[in-house]
PDB file of N, CA and C in Angstrom:
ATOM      1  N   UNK A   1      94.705 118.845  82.752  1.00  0.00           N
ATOM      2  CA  UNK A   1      94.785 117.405  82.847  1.00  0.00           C
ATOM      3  C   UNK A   1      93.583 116.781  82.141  1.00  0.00           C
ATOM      4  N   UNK A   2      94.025 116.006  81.271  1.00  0.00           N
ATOM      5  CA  UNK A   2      92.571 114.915  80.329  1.00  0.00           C
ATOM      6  C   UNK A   2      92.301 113.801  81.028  1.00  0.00           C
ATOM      7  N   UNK A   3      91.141 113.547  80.749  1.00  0.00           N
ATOM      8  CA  UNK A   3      90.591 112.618  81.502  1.00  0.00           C
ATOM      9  C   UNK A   3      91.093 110.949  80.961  1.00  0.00           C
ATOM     10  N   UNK A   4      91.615 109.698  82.009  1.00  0.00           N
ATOM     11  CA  UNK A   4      92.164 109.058  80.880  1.00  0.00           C
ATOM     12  C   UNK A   4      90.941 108.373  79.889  1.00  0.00           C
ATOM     13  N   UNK A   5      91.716 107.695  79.012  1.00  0.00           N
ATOM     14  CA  UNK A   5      90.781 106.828  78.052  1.00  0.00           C
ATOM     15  C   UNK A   5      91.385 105.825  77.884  1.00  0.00           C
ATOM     16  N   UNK A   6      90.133 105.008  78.740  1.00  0.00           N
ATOM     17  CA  UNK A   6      90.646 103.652  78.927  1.00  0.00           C
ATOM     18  C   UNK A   6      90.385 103.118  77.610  1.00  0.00           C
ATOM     19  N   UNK A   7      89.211 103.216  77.088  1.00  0.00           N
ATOM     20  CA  UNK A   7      88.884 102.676  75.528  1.00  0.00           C
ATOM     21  C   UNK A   7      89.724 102.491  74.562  1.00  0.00           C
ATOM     22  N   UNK A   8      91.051 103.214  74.590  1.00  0.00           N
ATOM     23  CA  UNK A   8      92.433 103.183  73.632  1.00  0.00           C
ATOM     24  C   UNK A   8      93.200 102.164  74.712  1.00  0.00           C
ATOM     25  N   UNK A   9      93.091 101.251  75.150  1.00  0.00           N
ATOM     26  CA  UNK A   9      93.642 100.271  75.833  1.00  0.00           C
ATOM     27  C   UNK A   9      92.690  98.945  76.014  1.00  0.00           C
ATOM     28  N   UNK A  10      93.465  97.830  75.760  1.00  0.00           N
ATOM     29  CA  UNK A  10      92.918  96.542  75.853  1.00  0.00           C
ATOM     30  C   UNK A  10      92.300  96.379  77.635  1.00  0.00           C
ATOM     31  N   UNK A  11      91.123  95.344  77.220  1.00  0.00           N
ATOM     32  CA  UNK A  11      90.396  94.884  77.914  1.00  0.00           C
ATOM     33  C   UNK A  11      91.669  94.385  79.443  1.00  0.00           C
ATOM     34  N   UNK A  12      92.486  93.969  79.105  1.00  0.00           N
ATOM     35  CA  UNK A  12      93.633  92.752  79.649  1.00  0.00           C
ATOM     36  C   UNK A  12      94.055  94.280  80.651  1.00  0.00           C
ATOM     37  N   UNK A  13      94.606  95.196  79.606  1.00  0.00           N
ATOM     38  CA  UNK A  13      95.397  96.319  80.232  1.00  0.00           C
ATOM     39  C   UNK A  13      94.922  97.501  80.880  1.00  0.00           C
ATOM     40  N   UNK A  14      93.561  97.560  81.034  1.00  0.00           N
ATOM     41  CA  UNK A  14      92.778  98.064  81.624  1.00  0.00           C
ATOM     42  C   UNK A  14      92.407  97.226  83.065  1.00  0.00           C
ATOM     43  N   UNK A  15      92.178  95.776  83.193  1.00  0.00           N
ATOM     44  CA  UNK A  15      91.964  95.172  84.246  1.00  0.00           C
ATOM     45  C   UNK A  15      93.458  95.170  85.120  1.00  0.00           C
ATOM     46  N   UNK A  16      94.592  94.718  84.681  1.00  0.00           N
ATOM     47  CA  UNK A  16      95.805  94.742  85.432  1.00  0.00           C
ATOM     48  C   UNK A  16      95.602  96.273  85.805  1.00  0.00           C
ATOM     49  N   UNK A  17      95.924  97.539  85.219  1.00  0.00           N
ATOM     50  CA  UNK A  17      95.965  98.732  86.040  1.00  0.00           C
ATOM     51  C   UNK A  17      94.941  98.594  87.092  1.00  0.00           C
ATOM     52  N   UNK A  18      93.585  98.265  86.963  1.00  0.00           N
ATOM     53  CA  UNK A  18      92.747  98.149  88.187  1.00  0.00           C
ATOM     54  C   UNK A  18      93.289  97.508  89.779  1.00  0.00           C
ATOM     55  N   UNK A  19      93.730  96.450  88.951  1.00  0.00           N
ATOM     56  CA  UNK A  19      94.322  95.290  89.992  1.00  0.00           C
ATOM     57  C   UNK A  19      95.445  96.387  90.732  1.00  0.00           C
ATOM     58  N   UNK A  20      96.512  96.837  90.237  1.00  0.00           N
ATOM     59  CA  UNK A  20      97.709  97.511  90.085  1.00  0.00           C
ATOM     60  C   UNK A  20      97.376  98.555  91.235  1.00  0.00           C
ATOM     61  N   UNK A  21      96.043  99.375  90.971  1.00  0.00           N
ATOM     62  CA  UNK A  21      96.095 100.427  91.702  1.00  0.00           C
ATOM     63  C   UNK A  21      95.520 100.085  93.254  1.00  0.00           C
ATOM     64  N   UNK A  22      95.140  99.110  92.991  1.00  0.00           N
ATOM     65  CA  UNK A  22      94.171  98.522  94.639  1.00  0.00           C
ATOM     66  C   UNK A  22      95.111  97.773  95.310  1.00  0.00           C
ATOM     67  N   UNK A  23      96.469  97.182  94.474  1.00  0.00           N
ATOM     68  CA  UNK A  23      97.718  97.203  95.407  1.00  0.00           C
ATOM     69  C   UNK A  23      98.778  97.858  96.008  1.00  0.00           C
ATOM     70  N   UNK A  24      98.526  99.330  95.037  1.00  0.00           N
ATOM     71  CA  UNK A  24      99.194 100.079  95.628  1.00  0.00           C
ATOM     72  C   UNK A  24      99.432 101.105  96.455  1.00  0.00           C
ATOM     73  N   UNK A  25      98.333 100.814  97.496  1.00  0.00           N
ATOM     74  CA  UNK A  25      98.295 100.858  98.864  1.00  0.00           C
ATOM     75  C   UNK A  25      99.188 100.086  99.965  1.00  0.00           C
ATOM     76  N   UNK A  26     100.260 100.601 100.943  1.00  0.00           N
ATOM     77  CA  UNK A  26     100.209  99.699 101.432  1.00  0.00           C
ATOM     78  C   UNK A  26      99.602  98.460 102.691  1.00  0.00           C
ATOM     79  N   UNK A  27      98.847  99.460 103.177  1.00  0.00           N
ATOM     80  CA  UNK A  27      97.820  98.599 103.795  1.00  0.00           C
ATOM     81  C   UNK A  27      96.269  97.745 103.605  1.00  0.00           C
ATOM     82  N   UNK A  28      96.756  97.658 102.103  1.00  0.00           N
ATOM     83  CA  UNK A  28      95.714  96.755 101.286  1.00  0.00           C
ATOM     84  C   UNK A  28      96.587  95.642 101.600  1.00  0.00           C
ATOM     85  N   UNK A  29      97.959  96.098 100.845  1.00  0.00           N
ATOM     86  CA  UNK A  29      98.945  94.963 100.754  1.00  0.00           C
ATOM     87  C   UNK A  29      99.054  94.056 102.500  1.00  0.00           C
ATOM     88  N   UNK A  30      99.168  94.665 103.482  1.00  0.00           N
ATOM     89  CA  UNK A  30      99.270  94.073 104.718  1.00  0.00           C
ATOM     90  C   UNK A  30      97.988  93.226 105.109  1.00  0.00           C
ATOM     91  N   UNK A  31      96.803  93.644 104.657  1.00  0.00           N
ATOM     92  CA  UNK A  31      95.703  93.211 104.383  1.00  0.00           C
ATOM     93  C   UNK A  31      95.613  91.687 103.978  1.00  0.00           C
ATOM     94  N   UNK A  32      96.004  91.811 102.761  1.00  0.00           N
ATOM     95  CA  UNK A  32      95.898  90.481 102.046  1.00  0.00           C
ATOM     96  C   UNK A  32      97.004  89.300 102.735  1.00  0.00           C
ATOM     97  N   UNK A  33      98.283  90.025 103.374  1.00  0.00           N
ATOM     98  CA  UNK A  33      99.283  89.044 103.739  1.00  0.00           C
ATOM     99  C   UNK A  33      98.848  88.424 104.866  1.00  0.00           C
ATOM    100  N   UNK A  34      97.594  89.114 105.669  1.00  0.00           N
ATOM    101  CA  UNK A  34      97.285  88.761 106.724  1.00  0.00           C
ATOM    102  C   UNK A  34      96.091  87.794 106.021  1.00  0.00           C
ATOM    103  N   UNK A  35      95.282  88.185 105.371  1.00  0.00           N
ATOM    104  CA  UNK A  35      94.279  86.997 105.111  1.00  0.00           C
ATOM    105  C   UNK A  35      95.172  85.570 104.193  1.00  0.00           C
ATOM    106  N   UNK A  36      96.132  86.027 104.141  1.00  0.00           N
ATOM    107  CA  UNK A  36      96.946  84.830 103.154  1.00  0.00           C
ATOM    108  C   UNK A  36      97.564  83.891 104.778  1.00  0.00           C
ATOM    109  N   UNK A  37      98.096  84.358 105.374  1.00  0.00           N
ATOM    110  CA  UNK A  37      98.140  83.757 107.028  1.00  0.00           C
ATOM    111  C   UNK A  37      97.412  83.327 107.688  1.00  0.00           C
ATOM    112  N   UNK A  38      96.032  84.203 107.789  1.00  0.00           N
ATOM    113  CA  UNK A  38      95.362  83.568 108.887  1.00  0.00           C
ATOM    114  C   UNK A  38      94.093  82.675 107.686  1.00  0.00           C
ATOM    115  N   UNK A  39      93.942  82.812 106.788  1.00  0.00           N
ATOM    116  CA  UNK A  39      93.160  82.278 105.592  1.00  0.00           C
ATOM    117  C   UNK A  39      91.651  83.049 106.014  1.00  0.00           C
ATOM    118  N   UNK A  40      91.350  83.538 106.898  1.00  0.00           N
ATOM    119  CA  UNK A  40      90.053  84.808 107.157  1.00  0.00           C
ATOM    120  C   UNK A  40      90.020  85.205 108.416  1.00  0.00           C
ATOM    121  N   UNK A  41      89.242  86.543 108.268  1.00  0.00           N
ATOM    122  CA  UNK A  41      88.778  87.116 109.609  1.00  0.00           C
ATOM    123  C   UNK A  41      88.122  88.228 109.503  1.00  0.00           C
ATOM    124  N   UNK A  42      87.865  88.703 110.336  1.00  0.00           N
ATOM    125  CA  UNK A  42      86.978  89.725 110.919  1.00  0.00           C
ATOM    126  C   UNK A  42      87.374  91.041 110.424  1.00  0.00           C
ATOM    127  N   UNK A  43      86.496  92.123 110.403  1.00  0.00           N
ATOM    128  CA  UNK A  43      87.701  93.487 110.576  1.00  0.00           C
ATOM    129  C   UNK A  43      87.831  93.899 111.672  1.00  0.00           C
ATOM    130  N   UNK A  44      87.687  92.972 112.736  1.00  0.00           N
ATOM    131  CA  UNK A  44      88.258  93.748 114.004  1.00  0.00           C
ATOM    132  C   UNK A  44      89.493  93.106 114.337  1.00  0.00           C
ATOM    133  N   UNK A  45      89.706  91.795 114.044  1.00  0.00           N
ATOM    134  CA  UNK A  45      90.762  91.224 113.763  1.00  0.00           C
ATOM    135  C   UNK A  45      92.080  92.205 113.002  1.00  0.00           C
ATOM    136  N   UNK A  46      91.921  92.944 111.610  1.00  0.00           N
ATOM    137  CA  UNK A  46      92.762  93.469 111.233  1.00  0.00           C
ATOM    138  C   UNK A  46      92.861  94.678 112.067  1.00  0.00           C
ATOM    139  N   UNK A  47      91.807  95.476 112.779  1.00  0.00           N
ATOM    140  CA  UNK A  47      92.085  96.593 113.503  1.00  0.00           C
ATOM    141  C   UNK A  47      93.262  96.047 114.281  1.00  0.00           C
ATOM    142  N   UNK A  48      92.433  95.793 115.238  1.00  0.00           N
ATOM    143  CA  UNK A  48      93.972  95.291 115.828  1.00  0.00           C
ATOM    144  C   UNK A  48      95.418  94.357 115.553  1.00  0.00           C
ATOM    145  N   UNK A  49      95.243  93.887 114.402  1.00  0.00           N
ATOM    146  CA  UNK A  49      96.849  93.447 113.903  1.00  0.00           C
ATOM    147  C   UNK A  49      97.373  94.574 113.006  1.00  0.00           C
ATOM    148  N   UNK A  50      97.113  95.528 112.841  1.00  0.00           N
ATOM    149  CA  UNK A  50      96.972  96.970 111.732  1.00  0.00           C
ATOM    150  C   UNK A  50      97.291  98.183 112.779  1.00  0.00           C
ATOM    151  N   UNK A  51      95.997  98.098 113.518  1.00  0.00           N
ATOM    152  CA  UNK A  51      96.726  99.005 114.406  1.00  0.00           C
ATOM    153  C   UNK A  51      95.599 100.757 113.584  1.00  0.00           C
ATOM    154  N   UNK A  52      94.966 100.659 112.838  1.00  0.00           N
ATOM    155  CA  UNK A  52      94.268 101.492 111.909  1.00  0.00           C
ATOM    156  C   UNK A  52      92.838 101.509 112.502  1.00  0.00           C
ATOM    157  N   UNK A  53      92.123 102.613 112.012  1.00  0.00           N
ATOM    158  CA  UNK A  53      90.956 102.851 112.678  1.00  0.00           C
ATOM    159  C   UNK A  53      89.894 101.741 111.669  1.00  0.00           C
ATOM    160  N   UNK A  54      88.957 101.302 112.523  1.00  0.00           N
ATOM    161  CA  UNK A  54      87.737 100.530 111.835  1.00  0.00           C
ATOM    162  C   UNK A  54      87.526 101.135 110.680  1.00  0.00           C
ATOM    163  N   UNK A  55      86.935 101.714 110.589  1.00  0.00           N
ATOM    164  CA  UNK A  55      86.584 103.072 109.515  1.00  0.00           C
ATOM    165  C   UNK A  55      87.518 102.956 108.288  1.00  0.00           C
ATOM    166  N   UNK A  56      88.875 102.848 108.450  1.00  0.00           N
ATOM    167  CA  UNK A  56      89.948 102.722 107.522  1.00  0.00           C
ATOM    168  C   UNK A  56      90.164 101.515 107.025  1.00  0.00           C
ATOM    169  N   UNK A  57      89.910 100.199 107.878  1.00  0.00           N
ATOM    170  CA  UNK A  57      89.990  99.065 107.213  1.00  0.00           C
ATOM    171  C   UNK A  57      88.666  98.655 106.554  1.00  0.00           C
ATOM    172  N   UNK A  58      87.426  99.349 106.980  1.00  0.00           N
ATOM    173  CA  UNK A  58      86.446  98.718 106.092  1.00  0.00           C
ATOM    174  C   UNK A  58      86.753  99.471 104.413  1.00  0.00           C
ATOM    175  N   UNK A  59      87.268 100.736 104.694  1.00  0.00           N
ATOM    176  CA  UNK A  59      87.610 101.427 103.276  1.00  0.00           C
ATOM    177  C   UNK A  59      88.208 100.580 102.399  1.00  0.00           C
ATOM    178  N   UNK A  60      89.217 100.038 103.337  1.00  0.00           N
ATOM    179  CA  UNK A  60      90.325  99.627 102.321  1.00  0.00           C
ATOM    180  C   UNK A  60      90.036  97.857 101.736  1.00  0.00           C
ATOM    181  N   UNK A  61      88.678  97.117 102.494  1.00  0.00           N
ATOM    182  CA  UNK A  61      88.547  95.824 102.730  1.00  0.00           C
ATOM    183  C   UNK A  61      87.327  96.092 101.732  1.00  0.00           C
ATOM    184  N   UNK A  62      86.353  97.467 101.634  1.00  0.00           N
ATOM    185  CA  UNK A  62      85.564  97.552 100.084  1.00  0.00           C
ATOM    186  C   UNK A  62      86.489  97.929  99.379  1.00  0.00           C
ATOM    187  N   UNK A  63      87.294  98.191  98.958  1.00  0.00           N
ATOM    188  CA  UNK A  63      88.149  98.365  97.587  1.00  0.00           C
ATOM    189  C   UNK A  63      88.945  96.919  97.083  1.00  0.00           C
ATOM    190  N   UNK A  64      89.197  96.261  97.972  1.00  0.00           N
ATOM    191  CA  UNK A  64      89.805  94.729  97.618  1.00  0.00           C
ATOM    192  C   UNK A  64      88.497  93.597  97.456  1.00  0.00           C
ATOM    193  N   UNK A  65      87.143  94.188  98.285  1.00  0.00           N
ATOM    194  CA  UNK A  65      86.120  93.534  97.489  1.00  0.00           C
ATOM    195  C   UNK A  65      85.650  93.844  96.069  1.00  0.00           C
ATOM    196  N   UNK A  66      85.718  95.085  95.860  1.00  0.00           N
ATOM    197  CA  UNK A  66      85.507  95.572  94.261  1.00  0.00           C
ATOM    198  C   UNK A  66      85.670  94.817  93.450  1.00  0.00           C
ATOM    199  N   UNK A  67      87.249  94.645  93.441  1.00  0.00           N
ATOM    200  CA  UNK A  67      87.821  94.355  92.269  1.00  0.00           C
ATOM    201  C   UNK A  67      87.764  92.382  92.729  1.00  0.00           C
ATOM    202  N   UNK A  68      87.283  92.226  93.472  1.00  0.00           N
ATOM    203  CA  UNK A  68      87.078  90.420  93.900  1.00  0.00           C
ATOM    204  C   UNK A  68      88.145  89.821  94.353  1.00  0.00           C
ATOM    205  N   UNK A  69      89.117  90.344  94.996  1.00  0.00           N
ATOM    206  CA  UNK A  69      90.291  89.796  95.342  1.00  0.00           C
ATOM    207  C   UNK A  69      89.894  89.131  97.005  1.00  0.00           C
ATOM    208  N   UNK A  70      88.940  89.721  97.577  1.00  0.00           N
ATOM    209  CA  UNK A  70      88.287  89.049  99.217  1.00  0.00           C
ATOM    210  C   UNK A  70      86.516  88.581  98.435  1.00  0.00           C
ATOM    211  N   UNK A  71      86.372  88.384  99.406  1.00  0.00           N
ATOM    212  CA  UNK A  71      85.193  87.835  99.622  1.00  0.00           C
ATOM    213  C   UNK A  71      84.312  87.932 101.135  1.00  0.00           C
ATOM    214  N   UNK A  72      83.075  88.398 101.650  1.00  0.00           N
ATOM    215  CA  UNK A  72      83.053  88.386 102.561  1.00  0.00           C
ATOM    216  C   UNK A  72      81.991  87.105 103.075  1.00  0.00           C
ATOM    217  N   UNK A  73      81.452  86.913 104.321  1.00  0.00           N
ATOM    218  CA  UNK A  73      79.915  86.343 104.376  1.00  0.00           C
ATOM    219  C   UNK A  73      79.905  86.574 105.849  1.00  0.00           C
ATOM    220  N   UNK A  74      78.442  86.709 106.106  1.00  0.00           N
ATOM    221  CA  UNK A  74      78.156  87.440 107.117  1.00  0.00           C
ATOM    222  C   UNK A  74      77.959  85.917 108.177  1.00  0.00           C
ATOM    223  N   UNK A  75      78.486  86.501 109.349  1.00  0.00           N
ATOM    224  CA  UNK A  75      78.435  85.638 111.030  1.00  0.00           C
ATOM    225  C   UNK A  75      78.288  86.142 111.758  1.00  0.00           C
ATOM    226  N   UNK A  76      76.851  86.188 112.373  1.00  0.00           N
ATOM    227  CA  UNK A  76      76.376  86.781 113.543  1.00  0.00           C
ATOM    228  C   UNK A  76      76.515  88.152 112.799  1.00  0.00           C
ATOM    229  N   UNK A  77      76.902  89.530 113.755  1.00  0.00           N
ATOM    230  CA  UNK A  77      76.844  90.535 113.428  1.00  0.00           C
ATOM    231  C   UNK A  77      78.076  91.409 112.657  1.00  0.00           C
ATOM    232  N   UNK A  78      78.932  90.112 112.377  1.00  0.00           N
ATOM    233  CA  UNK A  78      80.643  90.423 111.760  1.00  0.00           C
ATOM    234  C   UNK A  78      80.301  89.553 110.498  1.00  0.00           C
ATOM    235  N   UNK A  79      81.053  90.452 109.730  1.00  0.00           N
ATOM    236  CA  UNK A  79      81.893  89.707 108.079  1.00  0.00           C
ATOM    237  C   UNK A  79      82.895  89.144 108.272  1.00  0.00           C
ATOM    238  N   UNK A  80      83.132  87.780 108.162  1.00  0.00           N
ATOM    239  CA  UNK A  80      84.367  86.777 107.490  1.00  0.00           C
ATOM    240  C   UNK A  80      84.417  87.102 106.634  1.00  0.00           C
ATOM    241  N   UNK A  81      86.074  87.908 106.218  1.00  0.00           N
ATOM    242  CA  UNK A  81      86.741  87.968 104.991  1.00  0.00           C
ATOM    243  C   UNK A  81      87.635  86.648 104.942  1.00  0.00           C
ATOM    244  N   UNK A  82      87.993  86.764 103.443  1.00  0.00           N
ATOM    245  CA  UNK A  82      88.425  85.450 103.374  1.00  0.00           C
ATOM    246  C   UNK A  82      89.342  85.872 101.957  1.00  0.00           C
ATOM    247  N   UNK A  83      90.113  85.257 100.911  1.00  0.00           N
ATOM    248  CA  UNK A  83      91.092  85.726  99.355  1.00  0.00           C
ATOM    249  C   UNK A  83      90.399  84.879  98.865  1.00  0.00           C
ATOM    250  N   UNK A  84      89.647  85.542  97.669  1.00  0.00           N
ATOM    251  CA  UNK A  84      88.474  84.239  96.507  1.00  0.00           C
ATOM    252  C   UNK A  84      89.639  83.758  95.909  1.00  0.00           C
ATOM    253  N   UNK A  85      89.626  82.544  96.199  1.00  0.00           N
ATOM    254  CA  UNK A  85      91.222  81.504  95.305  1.00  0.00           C
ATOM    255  C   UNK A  85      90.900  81.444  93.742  1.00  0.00           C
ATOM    256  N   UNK A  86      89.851  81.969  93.227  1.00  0.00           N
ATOM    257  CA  UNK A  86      89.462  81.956  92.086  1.00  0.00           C
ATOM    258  C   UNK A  86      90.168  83.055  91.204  1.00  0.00           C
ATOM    259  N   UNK A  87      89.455  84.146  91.843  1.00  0.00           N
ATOM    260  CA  UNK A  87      89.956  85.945  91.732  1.00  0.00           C
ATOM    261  C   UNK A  87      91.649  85.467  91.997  1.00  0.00           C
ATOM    262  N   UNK A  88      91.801  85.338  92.861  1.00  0.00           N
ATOM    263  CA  UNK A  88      93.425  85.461  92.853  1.00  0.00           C
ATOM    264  C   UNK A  88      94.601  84.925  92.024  1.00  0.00           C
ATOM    265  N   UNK A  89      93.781  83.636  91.318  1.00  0.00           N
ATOM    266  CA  UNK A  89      94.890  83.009  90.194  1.00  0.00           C
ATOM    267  C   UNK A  89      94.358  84.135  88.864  1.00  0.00           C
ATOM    268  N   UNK A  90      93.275  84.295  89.668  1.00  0.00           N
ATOM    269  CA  UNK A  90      93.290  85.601  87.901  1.00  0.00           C
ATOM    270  C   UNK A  90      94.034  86.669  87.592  1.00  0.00           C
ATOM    271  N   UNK A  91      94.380  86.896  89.176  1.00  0.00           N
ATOM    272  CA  UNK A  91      94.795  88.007  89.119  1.00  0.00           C
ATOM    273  C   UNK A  91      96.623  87.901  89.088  1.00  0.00           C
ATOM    274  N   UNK A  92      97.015  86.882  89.354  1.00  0.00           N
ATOM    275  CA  UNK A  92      98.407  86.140  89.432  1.00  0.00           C
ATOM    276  C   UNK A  92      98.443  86.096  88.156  1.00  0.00           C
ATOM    277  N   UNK A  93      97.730  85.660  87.223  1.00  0.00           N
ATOM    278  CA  UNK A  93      97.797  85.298  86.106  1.00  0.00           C
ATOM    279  C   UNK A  93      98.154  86.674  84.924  1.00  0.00           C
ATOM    280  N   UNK A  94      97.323  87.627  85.134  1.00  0.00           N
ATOM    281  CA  UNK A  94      97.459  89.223  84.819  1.00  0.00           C
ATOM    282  C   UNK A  94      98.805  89.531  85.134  1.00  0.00           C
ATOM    283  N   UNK A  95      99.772  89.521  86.083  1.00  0.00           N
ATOM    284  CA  UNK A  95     100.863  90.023  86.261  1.00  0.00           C
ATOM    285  C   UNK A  95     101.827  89.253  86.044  1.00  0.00           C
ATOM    286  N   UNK A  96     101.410  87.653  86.062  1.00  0.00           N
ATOM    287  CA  UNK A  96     102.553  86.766  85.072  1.00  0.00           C
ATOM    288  C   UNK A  96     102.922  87.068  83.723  1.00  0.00           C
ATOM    289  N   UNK A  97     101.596  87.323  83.025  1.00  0.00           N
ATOM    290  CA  UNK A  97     101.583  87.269  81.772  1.00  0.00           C
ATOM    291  C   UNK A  97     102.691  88.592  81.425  1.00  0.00           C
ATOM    292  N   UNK A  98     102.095  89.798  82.624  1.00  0.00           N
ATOM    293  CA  UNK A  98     103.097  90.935  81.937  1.00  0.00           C
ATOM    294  C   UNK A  98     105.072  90.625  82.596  1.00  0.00           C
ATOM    295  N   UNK A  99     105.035  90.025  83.198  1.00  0.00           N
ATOM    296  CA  UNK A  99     106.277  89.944  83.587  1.00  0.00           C
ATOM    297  C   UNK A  99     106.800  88.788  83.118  1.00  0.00           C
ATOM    298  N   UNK A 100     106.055  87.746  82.677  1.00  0.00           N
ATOM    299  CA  UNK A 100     106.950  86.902  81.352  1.00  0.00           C
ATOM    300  C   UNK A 100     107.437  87.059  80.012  1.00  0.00           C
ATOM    301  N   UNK A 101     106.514  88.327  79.789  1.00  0.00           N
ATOM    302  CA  UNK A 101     106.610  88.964  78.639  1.00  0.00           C
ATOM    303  C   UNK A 101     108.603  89.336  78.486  1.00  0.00           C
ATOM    304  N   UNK A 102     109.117  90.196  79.344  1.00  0.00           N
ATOM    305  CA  UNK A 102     110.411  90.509  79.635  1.00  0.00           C
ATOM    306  C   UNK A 102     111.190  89.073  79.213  1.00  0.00           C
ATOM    307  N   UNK A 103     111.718  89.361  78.024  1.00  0.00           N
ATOM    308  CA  UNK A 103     113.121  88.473  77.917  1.00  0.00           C
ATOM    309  C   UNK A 103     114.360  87.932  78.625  1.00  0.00           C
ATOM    310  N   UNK A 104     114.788  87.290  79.735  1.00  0.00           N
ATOM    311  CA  UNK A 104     115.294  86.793  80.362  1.00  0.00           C
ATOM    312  C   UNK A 104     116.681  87.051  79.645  1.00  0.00           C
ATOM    313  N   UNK A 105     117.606  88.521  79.393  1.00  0.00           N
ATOM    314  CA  UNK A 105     118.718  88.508  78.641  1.00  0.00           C
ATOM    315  C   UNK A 105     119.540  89.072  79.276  1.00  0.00           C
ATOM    316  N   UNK A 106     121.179  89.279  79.605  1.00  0.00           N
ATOM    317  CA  UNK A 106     121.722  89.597  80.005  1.00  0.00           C
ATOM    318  C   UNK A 106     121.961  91.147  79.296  1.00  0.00           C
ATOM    319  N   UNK A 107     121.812  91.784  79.721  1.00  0.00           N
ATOM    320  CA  UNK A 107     122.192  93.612  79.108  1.00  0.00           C
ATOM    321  C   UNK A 107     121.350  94.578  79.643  1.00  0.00           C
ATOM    322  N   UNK A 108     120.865  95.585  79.360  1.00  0.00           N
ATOM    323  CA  UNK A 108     120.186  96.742  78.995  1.00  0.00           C
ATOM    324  C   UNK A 108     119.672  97.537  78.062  1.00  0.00           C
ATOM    325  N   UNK A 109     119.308  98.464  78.061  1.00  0.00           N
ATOM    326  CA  UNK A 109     119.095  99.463  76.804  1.00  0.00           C
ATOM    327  C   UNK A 109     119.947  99.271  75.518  1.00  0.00           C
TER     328      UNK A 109
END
């Protein structure tokens, strides 16, 4: 197995796979639907609407900070997470672009 090379791929198509792979988890994804609902919270909050060990949601709550899709800030001795509305039209924007691309035509192959 070779190692990939991102360098033979655009800047654009290198960031969507990033995005791509930190959604395709699905309890990233339950993650975000819950901060899109409750607009922030805690991670003890998601423990218990998740149902997942602490340990597992902070994993999965640094990998959606990585790539800037949360945001945290510290209260008292807990992080308010929160969806950076900034990061997120960017990132809406990355998967529009590739799915407008597709011609709106009646057929197949």
């Amino acid at each position: 197995m070779g190692v990939t090379k991102t360098d033979l791929f655009t800047e654009k198509q290198n960031e969507l796979a990033k995005v791509a792979k930190v959604f395709a988890h699905p309890a990233r994804v339950a993650i975000l639907e819950y901060l899109i609902q409750a607009n922030s919270c805690i991670n003890g909050d998601l423990v218990q609407e998740l149902g997942l060990a602490q340990a597992t949601i902070s994993q999965h709550l640094r990998e959606l900070k990585e790539i800037g899709l949360i945001k945290g800030s510290i209260e008292g001795v807990s992080v308010n997470y929160c969806i950076d509305p900034i990061r997120w039209a960017e990132v809406q924007n990355l998967f529009q672009d590739l799915f407008s691309g597709f011609p709106k035509i009646s057929g197949c192959c």
